[in-house]
Protein backbone atom coordinates (compact mmCIF):
# COMPACT_ATOMS: atom_id res chain seq x y z
CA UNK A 1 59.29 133.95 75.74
CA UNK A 2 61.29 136.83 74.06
CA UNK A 3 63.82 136.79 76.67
CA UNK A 4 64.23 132.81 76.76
CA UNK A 5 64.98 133.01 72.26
CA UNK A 6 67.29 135.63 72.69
CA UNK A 7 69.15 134.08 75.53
CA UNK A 8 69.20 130.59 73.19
CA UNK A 9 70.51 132.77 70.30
CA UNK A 10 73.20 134.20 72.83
CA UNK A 11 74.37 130.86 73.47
CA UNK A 12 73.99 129.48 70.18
CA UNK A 13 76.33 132.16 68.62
CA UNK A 14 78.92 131.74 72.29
CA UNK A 15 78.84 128.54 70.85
CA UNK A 16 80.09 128.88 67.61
CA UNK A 17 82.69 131.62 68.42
CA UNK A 18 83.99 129.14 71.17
CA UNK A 19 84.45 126.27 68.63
CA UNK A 20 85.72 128.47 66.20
CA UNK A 21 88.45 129.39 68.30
CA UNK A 22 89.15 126.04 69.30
CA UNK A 23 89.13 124.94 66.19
CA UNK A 24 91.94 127.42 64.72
CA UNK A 25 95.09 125.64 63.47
CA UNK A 26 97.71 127.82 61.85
CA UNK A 27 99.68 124.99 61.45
CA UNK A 28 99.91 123.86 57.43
CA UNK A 29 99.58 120.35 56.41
CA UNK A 30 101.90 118.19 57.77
CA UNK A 31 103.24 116.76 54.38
CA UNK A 32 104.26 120.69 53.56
CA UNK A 33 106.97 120.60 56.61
CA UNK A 34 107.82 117.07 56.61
CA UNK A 35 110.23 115.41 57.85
CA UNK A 36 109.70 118.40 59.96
CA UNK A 37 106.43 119.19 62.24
CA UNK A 38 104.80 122.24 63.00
CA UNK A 39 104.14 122.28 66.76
CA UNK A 40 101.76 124.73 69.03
CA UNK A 41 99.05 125.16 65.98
CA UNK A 42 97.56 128.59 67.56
CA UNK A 43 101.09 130.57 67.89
CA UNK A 44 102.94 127.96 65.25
CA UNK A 45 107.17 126.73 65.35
CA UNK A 46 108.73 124.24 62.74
CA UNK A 47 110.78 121.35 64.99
CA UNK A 48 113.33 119.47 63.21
CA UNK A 49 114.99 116.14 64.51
CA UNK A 50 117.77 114.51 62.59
CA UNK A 51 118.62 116.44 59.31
CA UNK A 52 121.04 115.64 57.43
CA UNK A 53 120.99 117.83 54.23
CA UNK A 54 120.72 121.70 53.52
CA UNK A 55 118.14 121.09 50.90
CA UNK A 56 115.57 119.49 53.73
CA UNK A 57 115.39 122.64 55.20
CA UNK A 58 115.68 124.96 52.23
CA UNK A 59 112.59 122.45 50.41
CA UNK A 60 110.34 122.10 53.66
CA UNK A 61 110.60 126.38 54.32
CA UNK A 62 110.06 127.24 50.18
CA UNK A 63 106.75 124.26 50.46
CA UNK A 64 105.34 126.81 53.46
CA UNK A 65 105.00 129.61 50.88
CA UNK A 66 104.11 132.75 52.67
CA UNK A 67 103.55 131.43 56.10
CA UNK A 68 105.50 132.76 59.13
CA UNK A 69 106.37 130.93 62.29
CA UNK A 70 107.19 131.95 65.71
CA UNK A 71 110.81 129.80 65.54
CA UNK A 72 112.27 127.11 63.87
CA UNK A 73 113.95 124.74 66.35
CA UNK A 74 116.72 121.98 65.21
CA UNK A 75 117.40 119.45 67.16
CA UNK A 76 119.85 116.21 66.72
CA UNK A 77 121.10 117.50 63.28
CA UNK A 78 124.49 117.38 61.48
CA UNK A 79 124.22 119.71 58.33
CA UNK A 80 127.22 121.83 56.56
CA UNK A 81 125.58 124.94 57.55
CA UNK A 82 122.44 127.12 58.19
CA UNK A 83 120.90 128.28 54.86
CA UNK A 84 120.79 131.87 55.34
CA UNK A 85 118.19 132.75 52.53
CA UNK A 86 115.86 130.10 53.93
CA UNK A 87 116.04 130.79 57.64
CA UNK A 88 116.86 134.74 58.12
CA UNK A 89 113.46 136.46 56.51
CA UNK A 90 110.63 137.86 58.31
CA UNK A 91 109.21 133.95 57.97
CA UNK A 92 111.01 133.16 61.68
CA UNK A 93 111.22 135.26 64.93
CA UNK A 94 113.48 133.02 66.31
CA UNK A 95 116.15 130.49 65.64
CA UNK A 96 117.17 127.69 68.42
CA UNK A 97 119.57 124.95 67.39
CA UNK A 98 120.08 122.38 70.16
CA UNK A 99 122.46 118.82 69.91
CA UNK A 100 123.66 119.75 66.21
CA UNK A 101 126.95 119.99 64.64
CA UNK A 102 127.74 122.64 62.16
CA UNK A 103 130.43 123.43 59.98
CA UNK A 104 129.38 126.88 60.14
CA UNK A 105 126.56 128.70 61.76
CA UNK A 106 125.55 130.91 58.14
CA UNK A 107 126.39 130.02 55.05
CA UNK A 108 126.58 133.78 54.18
CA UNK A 109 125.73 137.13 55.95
CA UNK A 110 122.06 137.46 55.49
CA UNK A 111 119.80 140.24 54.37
CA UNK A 112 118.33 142.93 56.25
CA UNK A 113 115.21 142.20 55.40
CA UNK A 114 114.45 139.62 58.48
CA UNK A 115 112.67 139.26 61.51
CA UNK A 116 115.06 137.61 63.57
CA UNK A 117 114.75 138.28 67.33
CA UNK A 118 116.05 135.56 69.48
CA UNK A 119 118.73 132.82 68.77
CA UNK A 120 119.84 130.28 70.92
CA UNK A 121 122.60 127.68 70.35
CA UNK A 122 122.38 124.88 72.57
CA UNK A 123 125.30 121.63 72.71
CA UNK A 124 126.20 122.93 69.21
CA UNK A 125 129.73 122.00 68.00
CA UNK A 126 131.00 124.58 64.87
CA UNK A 127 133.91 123.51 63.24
CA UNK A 128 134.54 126.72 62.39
CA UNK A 129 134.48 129.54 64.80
CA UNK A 130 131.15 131.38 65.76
CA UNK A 131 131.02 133.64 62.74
CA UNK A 132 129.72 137.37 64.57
CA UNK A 133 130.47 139.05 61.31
CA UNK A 134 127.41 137.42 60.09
CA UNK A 135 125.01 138.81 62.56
CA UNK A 136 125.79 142.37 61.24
CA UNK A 137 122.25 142.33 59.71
CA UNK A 138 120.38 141.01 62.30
CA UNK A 139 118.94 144.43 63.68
CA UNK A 140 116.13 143.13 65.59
CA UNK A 141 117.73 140.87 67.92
CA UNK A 142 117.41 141.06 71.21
CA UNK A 143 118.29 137.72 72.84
CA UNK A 144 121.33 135.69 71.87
CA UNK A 145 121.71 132.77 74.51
CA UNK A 146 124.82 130.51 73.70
CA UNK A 147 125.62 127.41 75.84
CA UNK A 148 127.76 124.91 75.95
CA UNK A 149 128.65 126.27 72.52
CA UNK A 150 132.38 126.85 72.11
CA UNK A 151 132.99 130.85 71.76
CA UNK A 152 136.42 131.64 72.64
CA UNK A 153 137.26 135.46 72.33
CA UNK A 154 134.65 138.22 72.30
CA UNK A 155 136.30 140.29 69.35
CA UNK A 156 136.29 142.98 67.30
CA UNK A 157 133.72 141.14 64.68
CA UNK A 158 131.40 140.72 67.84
CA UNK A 159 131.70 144.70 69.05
CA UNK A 160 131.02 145.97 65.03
CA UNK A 161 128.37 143.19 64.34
CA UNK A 162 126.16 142.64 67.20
CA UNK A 163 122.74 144.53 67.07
CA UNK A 164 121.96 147.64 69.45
CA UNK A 165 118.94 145.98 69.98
CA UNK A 166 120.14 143.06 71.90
CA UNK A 167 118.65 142.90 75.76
CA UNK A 168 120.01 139.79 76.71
CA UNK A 169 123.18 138.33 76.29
CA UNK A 170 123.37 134.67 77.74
CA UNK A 171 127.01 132.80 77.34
CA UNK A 172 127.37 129.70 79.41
CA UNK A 173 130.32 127.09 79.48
CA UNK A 174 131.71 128.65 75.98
CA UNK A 175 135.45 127.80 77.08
CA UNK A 176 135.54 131.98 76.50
CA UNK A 177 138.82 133.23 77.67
CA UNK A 178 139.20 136.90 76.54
CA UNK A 179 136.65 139.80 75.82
CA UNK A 180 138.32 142.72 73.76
CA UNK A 181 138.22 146.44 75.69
CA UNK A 182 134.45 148.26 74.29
CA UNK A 183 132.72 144.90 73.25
CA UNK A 184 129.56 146.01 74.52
CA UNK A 185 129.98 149.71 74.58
CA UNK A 186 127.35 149.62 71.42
CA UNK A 187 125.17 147.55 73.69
CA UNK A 188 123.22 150.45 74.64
CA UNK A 189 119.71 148.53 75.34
CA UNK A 190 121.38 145.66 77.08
CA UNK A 191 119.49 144.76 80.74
CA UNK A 192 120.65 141.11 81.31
CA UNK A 193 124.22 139.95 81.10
CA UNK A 194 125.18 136.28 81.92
CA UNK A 195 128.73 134.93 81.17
CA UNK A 196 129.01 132.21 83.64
CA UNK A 197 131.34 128.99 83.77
CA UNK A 198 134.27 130.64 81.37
CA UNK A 199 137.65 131.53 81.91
CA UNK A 200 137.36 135.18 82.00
CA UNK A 201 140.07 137.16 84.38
CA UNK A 202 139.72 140.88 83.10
CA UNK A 203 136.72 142.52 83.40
CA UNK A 204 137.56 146.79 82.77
CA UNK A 205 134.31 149.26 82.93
CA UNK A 206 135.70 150.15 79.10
CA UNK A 207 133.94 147.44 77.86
CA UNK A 208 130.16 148.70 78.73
CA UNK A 209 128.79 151.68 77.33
CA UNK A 210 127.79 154.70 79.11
CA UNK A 211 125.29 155.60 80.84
CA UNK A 212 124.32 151.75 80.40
CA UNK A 213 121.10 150.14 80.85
CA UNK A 214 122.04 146.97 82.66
CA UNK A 215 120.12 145.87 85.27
CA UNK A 216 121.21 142.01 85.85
CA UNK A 217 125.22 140.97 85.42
CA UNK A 218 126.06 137.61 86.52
CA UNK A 219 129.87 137.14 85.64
CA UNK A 220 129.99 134.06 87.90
CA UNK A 221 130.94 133.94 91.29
CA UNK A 222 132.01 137.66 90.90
CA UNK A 223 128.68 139.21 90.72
CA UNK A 224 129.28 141.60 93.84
CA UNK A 225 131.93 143.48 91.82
CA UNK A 226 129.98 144.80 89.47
CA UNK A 227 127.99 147.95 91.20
CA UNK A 228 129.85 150.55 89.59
CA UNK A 229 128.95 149.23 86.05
CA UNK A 230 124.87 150.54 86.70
CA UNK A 231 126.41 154.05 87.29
């Protein structure tokens, strides 16, 4: 009889802690991100369709208070610029902007107090060039995929700017036609290199750092020439 009311309790309290999981939404009301929506309650991202205005974003992220979110995505959106102070804190791990024009990326270098790991710019059209100088602060990121995403000379701004953190650089159908000599010599923790569908002719060993870490370079359809560059 013992046995049979423990074994009840066991399942009682299983119970609870199941439902209790399942229950967990870290999401906040949907009136606090709106027009936005936050989307994956248990590991939470803000999606955004079809902004117009700075001040949607900077109202919906300041109505969130202290809350922090995996990403913020933005999809279908025509806006002056990304409002720095809003989007680079430690509220956002992750930017991804697909289908947008900008007329700038940042509206001003950010601070360096920020949590900002992974950006990806998808089908974005800048009217001004990409910016790097405005990544200077952006020490903990590791991923930057750009694609379809016009980028047209890896520079000096991109060599000073881009974090030593970065692992994986991802630049598809940019229209990029020139890298300058040591652009990723301060690359050190780069693994993954893709710069595919450009109009790259000069690729020099000067460019990558040494020793370097990479372990995956797909520069097109030239992929077999790059051996020497893991020594």
């Amino acid at each position: 009889m013992a046995t049979k009311i423990f074994l009840t309790k066991v399942c009682v309290l299983f119970s609870v802690l199941c439902l209790s999981f399942a229950d967990e939404d870290l999401c906040p009301p949907p009136e606090t991100v709106s027009p936005c929506k936050c989307e994956n309650p248990d590991d939470p991202y803000i999606h955004c369709k079809k902004i117009r205005e700075v001040d949607t974003i900077v109202n919906m992220v300041e109505r969130t208070g202290g809350m922090k979110f995996k990403y913020l995505l933005l999809e279908h959106s025509s806006l002056l610029y990304l409002p720095t102070k809003a989007l680079i804190t430690d509220k956002f791990e992750g930017l991804m902007v697909n289908n947008a024009t900008l007329g700038a990326l940042f509206d001003k270098p950010p601070s360096s107090h920020n949590s900002i790991k992974t950006i990806i710019l998808t089908d974005v059209i800048l009217q001004r060039s990409l910016q790097f100088e405005k990544f200077e602060k952006l020490t903990k990121l590791e991923n930057l995929q750009i694609l379809h995403t016009n980028v047209k000379f890896l520079g000096k701004a991109f060599k000073k700017s881009i974090s030593p953190a970065l692992t994986t650089l991802y630049m598809g159908s940019t229209k990029t036609s020139g890298i300058t000599d040591g652009a990723f010599e301060n690359l050190k923790s780069l693994q993954y290199l893709y710069i595919t569908r450009n109009h790259i002719k000069k690729v020099t060993r000067s460019m990558f750092p040494s020793p370097a870490s990479l372990k995956t370079i797909d520069w097109q359809f030239v992929f077999t020439f790059f051996n020497f560059l893991i020594i």
